[in-house]
N, C-alpha and C. Protein backbone atom coordinates (compact mmCIF):
# COMPACT_ATOMS: atom_id res chain seq x y z
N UNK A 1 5.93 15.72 -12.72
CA UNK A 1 5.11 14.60 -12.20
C UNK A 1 5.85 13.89 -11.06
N UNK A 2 7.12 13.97 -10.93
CA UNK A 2 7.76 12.90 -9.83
C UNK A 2 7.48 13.81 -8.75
N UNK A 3 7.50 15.16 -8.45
CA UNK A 3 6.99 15.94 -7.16
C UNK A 3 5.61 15.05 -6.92
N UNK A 4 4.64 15.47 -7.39
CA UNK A 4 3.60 15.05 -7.33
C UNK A 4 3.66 13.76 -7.26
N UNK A 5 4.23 12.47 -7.56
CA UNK A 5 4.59 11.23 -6.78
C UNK A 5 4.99 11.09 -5.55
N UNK A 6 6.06 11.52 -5.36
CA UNK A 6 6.96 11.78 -4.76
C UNK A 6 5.77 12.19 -3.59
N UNK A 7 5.12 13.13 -3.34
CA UNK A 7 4.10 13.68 -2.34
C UNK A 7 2.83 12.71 -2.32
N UNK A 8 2.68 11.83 -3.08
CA UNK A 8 1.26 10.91 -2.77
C UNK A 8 2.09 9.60 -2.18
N UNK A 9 1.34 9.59 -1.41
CA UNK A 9 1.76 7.85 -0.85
C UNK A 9 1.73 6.54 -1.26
N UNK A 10 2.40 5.62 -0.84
CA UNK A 10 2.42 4.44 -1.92
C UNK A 10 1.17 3.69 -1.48
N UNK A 11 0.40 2.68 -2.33
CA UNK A 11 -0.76 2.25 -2.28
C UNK A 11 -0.45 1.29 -1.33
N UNK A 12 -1.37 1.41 -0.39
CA UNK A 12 -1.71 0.41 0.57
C UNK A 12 -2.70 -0.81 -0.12
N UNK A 13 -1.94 -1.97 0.73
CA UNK A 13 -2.98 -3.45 0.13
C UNK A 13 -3.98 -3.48 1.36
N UNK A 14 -4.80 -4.47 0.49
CA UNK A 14 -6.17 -4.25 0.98
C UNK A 14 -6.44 -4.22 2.65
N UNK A 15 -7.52 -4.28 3.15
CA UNK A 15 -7.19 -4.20 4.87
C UNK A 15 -8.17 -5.83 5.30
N UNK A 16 -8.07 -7.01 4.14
CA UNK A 16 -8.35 -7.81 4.37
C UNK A 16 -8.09 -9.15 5.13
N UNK A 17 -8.49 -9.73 6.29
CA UNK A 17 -7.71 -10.46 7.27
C UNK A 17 -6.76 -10.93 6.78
N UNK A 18 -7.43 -11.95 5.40
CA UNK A 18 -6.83 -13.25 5.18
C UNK A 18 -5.43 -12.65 4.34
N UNK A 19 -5.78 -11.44 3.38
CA UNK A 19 -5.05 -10.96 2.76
C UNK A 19 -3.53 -9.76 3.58
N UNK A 20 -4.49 -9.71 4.79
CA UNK A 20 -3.63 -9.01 5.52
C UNK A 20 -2.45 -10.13 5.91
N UNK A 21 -2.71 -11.38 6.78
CA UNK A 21 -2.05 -11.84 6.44
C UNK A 21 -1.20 -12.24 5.89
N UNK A 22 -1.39 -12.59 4.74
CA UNK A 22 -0.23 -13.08 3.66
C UNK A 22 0.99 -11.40 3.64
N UNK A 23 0.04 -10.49 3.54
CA UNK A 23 1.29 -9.70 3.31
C UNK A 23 1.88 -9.15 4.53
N UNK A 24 1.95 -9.75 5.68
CA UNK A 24 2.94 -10.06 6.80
C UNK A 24 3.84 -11.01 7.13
N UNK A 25 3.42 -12.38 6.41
CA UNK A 25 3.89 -12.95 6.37
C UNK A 25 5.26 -12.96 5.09
């Protein structure tokens, strides 16, 4: 199973302004 982790990408947060935001800040 860690290959197969290891090969999927980590979850992206949402593509929401306000939320985009915060996680740039």
């Amino acid at each position: 199973t860690c290959s197969i982790l290891r090969e999927e990408p980590p979850p992206l947060p949402p593509i929401d302004p306000d939320i985009k935001n915060d996680w740039l800040l």
